[in-house]
C-alpha atoms as a PDB file:
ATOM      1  CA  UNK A   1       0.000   0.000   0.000  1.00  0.00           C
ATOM      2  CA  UNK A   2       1.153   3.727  -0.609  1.00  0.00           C
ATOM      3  CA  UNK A   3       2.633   5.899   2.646  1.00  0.00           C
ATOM      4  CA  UNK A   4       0.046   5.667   5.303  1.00  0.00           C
ATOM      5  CA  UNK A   5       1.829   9.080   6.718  1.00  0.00           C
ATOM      6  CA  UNK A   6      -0.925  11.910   5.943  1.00  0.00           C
ATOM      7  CA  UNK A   7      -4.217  13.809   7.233  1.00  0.00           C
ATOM      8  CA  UNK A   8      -7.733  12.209   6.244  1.00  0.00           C
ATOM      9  CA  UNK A   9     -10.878  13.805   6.305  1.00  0.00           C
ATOM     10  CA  UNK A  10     -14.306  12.252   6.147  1.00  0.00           C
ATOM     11  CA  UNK A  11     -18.264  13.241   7.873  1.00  0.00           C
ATOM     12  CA  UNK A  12     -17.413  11.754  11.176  1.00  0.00           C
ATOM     13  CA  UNK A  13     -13.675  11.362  11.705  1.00  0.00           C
ATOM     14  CA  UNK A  14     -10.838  12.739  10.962  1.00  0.00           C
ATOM     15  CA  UNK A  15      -6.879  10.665  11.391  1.00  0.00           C
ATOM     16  CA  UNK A  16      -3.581  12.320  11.748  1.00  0.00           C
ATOM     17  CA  UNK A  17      -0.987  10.057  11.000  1.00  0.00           C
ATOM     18  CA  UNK A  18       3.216  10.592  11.420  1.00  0.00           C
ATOM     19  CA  UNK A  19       6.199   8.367  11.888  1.00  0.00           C
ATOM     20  CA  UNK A  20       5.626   8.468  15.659  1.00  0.00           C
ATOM     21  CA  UNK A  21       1.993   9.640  16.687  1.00  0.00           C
ATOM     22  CA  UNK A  22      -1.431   9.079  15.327  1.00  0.00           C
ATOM     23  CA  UNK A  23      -4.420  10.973  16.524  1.00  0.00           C
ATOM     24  CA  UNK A  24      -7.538   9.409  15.442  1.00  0.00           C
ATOM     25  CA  UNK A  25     -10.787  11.778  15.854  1.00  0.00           C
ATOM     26  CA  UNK A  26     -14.622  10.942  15.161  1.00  0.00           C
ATOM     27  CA  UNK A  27     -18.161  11.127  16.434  1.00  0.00           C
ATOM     28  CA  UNK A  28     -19.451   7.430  17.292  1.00  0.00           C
ATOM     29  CA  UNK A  29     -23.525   7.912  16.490  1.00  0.00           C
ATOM     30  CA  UNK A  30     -24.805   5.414  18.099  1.00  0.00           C
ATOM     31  CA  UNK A  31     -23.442   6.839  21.475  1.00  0.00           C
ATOM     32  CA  UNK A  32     -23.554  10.275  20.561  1.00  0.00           C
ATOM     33  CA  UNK A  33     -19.894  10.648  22.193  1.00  0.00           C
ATOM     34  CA  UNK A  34     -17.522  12.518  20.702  1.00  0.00           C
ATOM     35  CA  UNK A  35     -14.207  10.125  20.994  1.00  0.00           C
ATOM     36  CA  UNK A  36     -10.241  11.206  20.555  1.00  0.00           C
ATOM     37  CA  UNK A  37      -7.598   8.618  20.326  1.00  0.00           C
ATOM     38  CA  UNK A  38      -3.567   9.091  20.747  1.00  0.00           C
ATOM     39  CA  UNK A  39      -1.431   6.222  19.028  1.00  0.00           C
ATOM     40  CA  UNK A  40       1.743   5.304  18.335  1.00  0.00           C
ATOM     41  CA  UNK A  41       2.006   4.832  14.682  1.00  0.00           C
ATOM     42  CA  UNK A  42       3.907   1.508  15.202  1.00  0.00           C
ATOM     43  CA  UNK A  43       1.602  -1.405  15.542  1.00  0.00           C
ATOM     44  CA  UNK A  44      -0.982   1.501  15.827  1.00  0.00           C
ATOM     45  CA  UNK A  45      -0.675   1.007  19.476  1.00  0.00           C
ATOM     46  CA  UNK A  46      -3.663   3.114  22.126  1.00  0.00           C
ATOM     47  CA  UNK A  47      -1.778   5.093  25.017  1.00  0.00           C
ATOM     48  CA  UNK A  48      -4.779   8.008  25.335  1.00  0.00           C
ATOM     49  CA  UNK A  49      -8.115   8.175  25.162  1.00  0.00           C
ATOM     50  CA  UNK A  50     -10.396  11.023  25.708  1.00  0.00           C
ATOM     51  CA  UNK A  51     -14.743  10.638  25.143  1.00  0.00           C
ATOM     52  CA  UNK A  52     -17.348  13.149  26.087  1.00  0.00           C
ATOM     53  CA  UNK A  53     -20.863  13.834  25.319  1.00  0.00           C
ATOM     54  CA  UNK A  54     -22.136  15.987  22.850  1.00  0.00           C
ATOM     55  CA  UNK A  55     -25.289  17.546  20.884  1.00  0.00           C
ATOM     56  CA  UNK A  56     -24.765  17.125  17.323  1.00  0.00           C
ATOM     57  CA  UNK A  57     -27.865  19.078  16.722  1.00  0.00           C
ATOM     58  CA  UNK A  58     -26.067  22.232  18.163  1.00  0.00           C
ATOM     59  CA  UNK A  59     -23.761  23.796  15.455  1.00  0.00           C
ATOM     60  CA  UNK A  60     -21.458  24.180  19.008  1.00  0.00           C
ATOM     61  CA  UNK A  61     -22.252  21.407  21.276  1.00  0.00           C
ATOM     62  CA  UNK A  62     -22.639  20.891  24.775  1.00  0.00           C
ATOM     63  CA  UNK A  63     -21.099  22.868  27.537  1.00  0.00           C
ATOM     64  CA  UNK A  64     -20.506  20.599  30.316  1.00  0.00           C
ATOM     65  CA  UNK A  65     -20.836  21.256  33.655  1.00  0.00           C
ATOM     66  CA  UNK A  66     -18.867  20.521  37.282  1.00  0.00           C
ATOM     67  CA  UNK A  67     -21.421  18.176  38.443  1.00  0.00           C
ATOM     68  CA  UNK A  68     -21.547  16.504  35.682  1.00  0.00           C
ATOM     69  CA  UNK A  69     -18.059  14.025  35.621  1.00  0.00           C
ATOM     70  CA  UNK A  70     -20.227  11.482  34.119  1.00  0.00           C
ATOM     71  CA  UNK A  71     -20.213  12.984  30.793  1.00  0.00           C
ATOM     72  CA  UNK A  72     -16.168  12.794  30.438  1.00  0.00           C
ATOM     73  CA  UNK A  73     -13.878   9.719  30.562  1.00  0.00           C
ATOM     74  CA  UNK A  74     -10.216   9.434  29.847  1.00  0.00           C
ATOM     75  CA  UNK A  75      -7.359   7.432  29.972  1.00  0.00           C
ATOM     76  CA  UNK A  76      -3.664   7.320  29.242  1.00  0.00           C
ATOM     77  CA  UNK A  77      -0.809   4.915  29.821  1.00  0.00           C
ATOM     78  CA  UNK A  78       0.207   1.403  27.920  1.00  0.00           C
ATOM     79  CA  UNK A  79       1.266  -1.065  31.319  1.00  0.00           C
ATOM     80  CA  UNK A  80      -0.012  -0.990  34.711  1.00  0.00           C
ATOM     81  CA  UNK A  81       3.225   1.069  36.192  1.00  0.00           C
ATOM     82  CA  UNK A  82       1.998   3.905  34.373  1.00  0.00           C
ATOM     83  CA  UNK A  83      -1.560   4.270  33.832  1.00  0.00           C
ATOM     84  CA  UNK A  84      -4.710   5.861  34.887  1.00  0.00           C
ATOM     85  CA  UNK A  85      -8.144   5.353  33.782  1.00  0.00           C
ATOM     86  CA  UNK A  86     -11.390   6.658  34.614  1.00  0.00           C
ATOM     87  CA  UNK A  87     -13.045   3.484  33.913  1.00  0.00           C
ATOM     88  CA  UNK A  88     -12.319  -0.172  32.822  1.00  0.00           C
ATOM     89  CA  UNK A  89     -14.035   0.246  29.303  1.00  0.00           C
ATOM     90  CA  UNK A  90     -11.446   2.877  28.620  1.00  0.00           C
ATOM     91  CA  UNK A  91      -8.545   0.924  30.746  1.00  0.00           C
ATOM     92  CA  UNK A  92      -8.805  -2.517  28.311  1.00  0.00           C
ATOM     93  CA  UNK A  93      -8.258   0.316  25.706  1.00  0.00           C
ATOM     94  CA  UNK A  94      -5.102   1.077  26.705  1.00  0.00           C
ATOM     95  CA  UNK A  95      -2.210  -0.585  25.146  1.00  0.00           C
ATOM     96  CA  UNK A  96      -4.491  -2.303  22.141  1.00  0.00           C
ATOM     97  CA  UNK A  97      -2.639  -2.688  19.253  1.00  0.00           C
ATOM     98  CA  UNK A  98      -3.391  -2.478  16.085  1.00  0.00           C
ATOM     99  CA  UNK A  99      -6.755  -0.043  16.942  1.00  0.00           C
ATOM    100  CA  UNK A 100      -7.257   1.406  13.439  1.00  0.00           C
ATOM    101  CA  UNK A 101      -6.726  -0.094  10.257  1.00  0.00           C
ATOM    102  CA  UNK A 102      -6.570   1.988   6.989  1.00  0.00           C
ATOM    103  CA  UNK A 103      -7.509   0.572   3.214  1.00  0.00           C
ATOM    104  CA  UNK A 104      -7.947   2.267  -0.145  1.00  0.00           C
ATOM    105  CA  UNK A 105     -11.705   1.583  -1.705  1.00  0.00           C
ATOM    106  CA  UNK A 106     -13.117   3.412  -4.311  1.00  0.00           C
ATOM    107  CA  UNK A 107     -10.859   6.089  -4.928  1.00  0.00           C
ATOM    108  CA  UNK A 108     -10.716   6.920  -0.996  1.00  0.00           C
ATOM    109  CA  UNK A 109      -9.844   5.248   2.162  1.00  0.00           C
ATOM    110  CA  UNK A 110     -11.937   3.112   4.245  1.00  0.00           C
ATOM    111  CA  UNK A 111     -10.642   3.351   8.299  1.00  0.00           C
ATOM    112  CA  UNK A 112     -11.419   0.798  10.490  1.00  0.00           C
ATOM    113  CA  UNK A 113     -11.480   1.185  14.252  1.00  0.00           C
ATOM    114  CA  UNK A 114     -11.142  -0.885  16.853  1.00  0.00           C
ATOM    115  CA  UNK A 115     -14.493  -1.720  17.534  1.00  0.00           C
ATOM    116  CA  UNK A 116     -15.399  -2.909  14.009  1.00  0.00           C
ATOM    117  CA  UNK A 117     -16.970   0.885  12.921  1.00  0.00           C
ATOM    118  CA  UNK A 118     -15.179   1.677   9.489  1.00  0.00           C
ATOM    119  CA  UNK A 119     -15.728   5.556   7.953  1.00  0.00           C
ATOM    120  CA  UNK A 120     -15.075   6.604   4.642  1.00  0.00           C
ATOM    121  CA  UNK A 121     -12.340   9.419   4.671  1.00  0.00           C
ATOM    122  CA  UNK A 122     -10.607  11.436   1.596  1.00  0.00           C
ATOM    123  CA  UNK A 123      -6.162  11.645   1.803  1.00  0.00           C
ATOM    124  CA  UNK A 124      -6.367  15.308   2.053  1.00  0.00           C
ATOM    125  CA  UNK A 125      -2.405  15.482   2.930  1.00  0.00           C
ATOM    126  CA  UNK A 126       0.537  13.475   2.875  1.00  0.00           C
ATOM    127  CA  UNK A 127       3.502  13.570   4.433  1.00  0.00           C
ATOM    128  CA  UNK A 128       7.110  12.179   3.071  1.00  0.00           C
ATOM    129  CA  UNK A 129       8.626   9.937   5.079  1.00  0.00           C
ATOM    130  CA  UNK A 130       5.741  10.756   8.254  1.00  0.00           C
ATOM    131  CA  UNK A 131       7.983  13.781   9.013  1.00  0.00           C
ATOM    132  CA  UNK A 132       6.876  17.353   8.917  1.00  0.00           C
ATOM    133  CA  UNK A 133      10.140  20.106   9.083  1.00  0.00           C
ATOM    134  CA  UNK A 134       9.536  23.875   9.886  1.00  0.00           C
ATOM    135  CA  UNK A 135      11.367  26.414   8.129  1.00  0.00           C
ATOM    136  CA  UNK A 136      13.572  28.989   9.198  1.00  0.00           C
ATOM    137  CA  UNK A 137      13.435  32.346   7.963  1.00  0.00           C
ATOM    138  CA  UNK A 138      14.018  35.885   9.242  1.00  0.00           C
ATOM    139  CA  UNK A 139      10.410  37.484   9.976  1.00  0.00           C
ATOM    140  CA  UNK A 140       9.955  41.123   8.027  1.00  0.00           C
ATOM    141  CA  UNK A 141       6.899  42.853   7.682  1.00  0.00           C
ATOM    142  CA  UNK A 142       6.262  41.824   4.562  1.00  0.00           C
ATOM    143  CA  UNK A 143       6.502  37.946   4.921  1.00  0.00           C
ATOM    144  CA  UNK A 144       4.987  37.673   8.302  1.00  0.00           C
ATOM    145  CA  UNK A 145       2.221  35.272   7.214  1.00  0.00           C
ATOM    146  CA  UNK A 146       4.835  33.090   5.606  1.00  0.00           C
ATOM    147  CA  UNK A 147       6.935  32.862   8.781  1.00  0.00           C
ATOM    148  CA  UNK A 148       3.513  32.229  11.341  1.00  0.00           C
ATOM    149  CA  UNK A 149       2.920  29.296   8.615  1.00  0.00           C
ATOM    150  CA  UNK A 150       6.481  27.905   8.462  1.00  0.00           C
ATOM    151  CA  UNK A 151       7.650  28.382  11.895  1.00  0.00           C
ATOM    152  CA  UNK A 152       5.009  26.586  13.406  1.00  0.00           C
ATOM    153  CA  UNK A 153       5.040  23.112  11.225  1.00  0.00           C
ATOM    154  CA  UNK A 154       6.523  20.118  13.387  1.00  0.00           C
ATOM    155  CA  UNK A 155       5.373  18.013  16.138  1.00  0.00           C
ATOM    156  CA  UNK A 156       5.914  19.020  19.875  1.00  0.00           C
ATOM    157  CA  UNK A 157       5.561  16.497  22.697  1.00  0.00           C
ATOM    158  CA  UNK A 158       5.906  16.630  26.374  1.00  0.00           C
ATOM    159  CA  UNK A 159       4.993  12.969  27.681  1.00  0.00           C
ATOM    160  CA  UNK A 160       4.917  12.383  31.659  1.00  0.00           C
ATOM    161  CA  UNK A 161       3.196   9.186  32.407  1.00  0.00           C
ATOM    162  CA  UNK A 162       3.983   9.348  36.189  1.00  0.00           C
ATOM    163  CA  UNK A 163       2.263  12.921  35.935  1.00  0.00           C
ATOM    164  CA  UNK A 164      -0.908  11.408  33.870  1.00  0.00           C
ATOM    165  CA  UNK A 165       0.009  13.973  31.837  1.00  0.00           C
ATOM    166  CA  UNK A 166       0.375  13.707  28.062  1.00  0.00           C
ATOM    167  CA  UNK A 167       0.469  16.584  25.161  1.00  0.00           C
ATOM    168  CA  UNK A 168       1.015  15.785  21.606  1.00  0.00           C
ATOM    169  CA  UNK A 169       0.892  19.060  18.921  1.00  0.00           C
ATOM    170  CA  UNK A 170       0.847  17.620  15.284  1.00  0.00           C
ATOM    171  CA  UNK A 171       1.098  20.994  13.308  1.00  0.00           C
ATOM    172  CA  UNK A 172       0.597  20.596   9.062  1.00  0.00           C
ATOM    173  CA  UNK A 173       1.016  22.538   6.451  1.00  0.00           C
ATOM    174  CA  UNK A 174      -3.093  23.190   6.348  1.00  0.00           C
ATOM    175  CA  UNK A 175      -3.833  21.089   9.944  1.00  0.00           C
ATOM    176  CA  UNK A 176      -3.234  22.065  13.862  1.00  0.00           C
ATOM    177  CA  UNK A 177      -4.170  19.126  15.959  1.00  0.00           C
ATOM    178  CA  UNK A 178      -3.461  18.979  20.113  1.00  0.00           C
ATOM    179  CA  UNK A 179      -3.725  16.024  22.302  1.00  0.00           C
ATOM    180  CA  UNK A 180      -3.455  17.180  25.665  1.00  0.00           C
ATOM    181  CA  UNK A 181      -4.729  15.111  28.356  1.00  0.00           C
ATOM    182  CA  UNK A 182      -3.492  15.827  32.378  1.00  0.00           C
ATOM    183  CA  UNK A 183      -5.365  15.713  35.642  1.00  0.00           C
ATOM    184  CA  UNK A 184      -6.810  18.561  35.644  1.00  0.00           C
ATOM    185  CA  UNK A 185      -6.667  20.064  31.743  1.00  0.00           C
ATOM    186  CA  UNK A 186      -8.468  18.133  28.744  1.00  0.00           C
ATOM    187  CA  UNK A 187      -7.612  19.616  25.057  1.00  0.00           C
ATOM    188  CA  UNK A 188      -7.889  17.198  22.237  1.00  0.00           C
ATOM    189  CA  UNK A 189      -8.922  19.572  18.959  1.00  0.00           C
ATOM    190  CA  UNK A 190      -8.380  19.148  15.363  1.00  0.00           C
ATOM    191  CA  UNK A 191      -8.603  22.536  13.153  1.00  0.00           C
ATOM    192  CA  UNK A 192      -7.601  24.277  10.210  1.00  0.00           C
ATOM    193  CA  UNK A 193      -5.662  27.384   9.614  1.00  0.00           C
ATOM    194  CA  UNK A 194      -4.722  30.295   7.602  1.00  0.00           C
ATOM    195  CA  UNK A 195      -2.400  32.751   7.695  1.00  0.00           C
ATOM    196  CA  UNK A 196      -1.552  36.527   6.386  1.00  0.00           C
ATOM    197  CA  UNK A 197       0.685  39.340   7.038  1.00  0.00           C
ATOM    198  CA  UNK A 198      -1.985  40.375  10.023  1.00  0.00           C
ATOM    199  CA  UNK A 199      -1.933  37.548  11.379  1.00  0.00           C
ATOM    200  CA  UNK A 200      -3.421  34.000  12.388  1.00  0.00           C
ATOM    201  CA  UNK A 201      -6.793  32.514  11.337  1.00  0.00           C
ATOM    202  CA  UNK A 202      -7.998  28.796  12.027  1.00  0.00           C
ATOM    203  CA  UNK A 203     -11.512  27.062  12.283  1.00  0.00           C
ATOM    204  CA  UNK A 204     -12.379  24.610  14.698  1.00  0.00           C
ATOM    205  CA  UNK A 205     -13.870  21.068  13.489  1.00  0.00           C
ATOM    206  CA  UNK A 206     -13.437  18.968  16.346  1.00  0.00           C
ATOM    207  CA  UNK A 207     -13.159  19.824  19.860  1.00  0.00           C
ATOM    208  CA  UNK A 208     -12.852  18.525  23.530  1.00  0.00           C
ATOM    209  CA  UNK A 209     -11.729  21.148  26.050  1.00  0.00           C
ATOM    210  CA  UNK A 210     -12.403  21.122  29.824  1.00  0.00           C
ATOM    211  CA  UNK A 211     -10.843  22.279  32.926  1.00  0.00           C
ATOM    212  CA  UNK A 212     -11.420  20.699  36.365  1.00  0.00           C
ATOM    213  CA  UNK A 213     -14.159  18.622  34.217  1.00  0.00           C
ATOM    214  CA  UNK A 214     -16.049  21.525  32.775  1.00  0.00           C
ATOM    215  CA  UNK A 215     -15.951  22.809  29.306  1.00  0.00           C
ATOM    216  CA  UNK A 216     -17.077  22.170  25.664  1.00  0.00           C
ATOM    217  CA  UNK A 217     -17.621  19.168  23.426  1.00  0.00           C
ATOM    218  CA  UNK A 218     -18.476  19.657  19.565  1.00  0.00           C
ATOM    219  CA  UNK A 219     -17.788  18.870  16.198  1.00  0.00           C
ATOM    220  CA  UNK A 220     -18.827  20.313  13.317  1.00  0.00           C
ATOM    221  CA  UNK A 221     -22.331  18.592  11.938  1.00  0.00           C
ATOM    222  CA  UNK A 222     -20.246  17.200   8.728  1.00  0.00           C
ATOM    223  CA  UNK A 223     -16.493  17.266   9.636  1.00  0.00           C
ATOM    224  CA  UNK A 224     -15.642  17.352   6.023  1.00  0.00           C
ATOM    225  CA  UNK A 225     -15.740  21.087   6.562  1.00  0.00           C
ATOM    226  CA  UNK A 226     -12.063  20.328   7.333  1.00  0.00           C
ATOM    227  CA  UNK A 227     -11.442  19.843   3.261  1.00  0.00           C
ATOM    228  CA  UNK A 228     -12.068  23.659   2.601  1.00  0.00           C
ATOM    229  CA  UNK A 229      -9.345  25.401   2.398  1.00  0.00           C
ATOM    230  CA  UNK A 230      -9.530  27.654   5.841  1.00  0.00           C
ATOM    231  CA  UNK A 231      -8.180  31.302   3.731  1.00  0.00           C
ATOM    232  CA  UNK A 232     -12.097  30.839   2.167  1.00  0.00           C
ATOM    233  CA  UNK A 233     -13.636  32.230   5.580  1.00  0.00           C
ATOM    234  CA  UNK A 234     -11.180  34.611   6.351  1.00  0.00           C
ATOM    235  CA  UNK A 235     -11.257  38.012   6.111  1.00  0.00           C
ATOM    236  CA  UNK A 236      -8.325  40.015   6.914  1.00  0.00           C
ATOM    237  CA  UNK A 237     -10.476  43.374   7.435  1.00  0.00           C
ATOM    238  CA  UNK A 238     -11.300  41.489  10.789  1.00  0.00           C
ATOM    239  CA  UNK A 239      -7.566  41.439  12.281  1.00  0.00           C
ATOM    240  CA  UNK A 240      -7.466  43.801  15.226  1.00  0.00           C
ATOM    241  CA  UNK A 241      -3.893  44.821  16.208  1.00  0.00           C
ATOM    242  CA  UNK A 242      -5.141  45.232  19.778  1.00  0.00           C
ATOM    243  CA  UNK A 243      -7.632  42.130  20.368  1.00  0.00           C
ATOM    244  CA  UNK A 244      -8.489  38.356  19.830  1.00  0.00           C
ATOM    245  CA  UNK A 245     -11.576  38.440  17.232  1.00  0.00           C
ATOM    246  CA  UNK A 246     -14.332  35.357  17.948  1.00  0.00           C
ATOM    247  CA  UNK A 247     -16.068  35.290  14.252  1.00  0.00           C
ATOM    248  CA  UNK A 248     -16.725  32.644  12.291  1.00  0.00           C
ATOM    249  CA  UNK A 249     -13.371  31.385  13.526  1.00  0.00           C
ATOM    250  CA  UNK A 250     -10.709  33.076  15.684  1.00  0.00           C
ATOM    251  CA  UNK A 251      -8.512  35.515  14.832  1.00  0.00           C
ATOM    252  CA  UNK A 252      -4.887  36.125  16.413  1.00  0.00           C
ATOM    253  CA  UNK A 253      -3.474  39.305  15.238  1.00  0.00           C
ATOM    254  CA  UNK A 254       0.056  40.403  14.965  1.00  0.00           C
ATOM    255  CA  UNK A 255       0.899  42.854  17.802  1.00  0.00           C
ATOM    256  CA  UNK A 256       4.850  42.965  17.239  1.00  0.00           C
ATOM    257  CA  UNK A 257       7.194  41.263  15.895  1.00  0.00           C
ATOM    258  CA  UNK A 258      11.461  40.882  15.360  1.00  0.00           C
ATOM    259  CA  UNK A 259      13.474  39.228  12.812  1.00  0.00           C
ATOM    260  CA  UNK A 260      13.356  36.028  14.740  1.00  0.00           C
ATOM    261  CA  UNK A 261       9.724  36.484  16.902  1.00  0.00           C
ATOM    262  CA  UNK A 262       6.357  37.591  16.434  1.00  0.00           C
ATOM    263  CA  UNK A 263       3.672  38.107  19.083  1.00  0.00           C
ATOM    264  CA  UNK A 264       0.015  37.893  18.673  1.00  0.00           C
ATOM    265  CA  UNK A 265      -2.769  38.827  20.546  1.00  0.00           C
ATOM    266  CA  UNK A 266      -4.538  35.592  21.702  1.00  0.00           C
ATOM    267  CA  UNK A 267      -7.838  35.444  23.434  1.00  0.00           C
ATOM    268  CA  UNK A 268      -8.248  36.157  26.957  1.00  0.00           C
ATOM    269  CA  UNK A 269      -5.447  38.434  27.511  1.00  0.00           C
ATOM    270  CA  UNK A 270      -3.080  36.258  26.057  1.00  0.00           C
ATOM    271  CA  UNK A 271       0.050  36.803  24.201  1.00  0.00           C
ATOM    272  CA  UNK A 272       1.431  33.806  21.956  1.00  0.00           C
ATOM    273  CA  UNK A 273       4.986  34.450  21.025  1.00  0.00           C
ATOM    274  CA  UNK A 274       5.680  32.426  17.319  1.00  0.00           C
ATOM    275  CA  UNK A 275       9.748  32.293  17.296  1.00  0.00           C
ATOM    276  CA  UNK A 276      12.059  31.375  14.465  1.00  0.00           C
ATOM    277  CA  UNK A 277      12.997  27.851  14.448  1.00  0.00           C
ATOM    278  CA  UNK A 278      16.376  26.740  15.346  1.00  0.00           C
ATOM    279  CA  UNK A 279      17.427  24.087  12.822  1.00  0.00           C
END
C-alpha cells in the first residue's frame, strides 16, 4: 500500500498520522460521544483516550458542567506502572494494538477502528517519510504570514506518564491538531488554519476542552468542513492589532514582531509568542 503518513478527512472522523503519533478523531452515532484517540504509529498502538458527550444538533455542542463528571472519561498509559483510567471500558483500551486499520476503496480510504466501525475518509495530505520540518526564515513585515505558517510546522511532545500527563501538537502545512490530556486540563482539537501578514486565522472542526471537568464538546455537523481550504472564511479586514476576534473562527493578530519572533494577541489576555525555528 502507498505511505500511510498523511491527514484524512471524512463526515465523522478525521486521522492524523506521522512516523511516531497518530491521533484518530470521530463522532461514534450510536453513542452520541464525541471520541479522541492518541497512538503510536507503530503497531498503531492506544496510550490516550479522551470521550465526552455531545449535541450534534447544536452547530457548538454541549457545555458541560462541574457536576456533571459522568459525561467525560479518559485514559492514558500502555502497562499498569503507568496508567490511569477513569473506567475499565477505557482501561482494556489502553495498550491495544493495532486499533485502526486503513484501506484504499473506491478512490478513498476506508478506516477501520477498533471496535469494528469503518468511515469513509478522503487523503487530504501526505507527508514524506511521516515527518513534517519547519522552516527557518528571518520574519519582516512583509513575509509575516509566511513565517507564522512555516515556523510553526513540526510536532511538539511533552509525555509524563507518572504525571498522567500527556500533550502531543501535530502541526501541518493546512492542519493544527493537540492532544493534551493531564489531571486537571483536557484539550484534544483538530482545526484548520490560515495565515496573512496580520496575522493568524484557524476554524475549529473537532473539539474537547475542559478544565477541572467543565468545558465544551463539539464537532462540526459534517467534519468534512475540514477539506475547505480555511483562507475561504477569512477576512483580513477582521484582524485587530489590539484584540483576539471570535467570528466565524478566531482571529490572532500580529501585535509585534522581530526578525526572529512575532507576538500575537490571543484570546483572553493572552500573548502567543511564534519564534524562528532553530534548525
Amino acid at each position: 500500500m502507498k505511505n500511510l503518513y498523511g491527514a484524512y478527512i471524512g463526515e465523522f472522523v478525521e486521522v492524523v498520522i506521522t512516523k511516531k503519533y497518530t491521533i484518530v478523531f470521530r463522532y461514534n452515532t450510536p453513542e452520541s460521544t464525541l471520541e479522541s484517540y492518541l497512538l503510536y504509529t507503530d503497531n498503531f498502538k492506544c496510550f490516550g483516550i479522551c470521550f465526552s458527550e455531545t449535541d450534534m444538533q447544536s452547530e457548538w455542542g454541549l457545555m458541560i458542567e462541574k457536576d456533571q463528571p459522568e459525561k467525560i472519561k479518559y485514559a492514558c498509559g500502555i502497562n499498569e506502572d503507568n496508567m490511569y483510567a477513569t473506567n475499565d471500558e477505557l482501561k482494556n483500551l489502553l495498550g491495544k494494538e493495532n486499533f485502526i486499520s486503513i484501506n484504499e476503496s473506491n478512490g478513498g480510504y476506508e478506516i477501520i477502528l477498533h471496535d469494528g466501525n469503518s468511515y469513509t475518509a478522503e487523503k487530504h495530505e501526505t507527508y514524506e517519510n511521516g515527518e513534517i520540518f519547519p522552516k527557518a526564515m528571518d520574519a519582516t513585515a512583509d513575509n509575516l504570514g509566511e513565517c507564522l505558517r512555516e515556523w510553526f510546522l513540526g510536532i511538539n511532545e511533552e509525555i509524563n506518564f507518572n504525571q498522567r500527563s500527556i500533550r502531543i501538537e501535530i502541526n501541518t502545512p493546512r492542519h493544527m491538531y493537540i492532544y493534551l490530556i493531564s489531571h486537571r486540563f483536557l484539550y484534544c482539537r483538530a482545526a484548520t488554519y490560515s495565515t496573512c501578514n496580520k496575522g493568524f486565522f484557524f476554524l475549529q472542526n473537532f473539539r474537547q476542552n475542559f478544565h477541572d471537568k467543565a468545558g465544551q464538546s463539539f464537532m462540526r455537523k459534517d467534519n468534512r468542513v475540514a477539506l475547505k481550504d480555511a483562507a475561504e472564511f477569512m477576512d483580513e479586514n477582521l484582524f485587530d492589532p489590539e484584540a483576539c476576534i471570535n467570528a466565524y473562527g478566531i482571529y490572532w493578530s500580529v501585535s509585534s514582531f522581530e526578525k526572529d519572533k512575532i507576538i500575537l494577541h490571543g484570546c483572553g489576555g493572552d500573548e502567543y509568542h511564534w519564534e524562528k525555528p532553530q534548525l
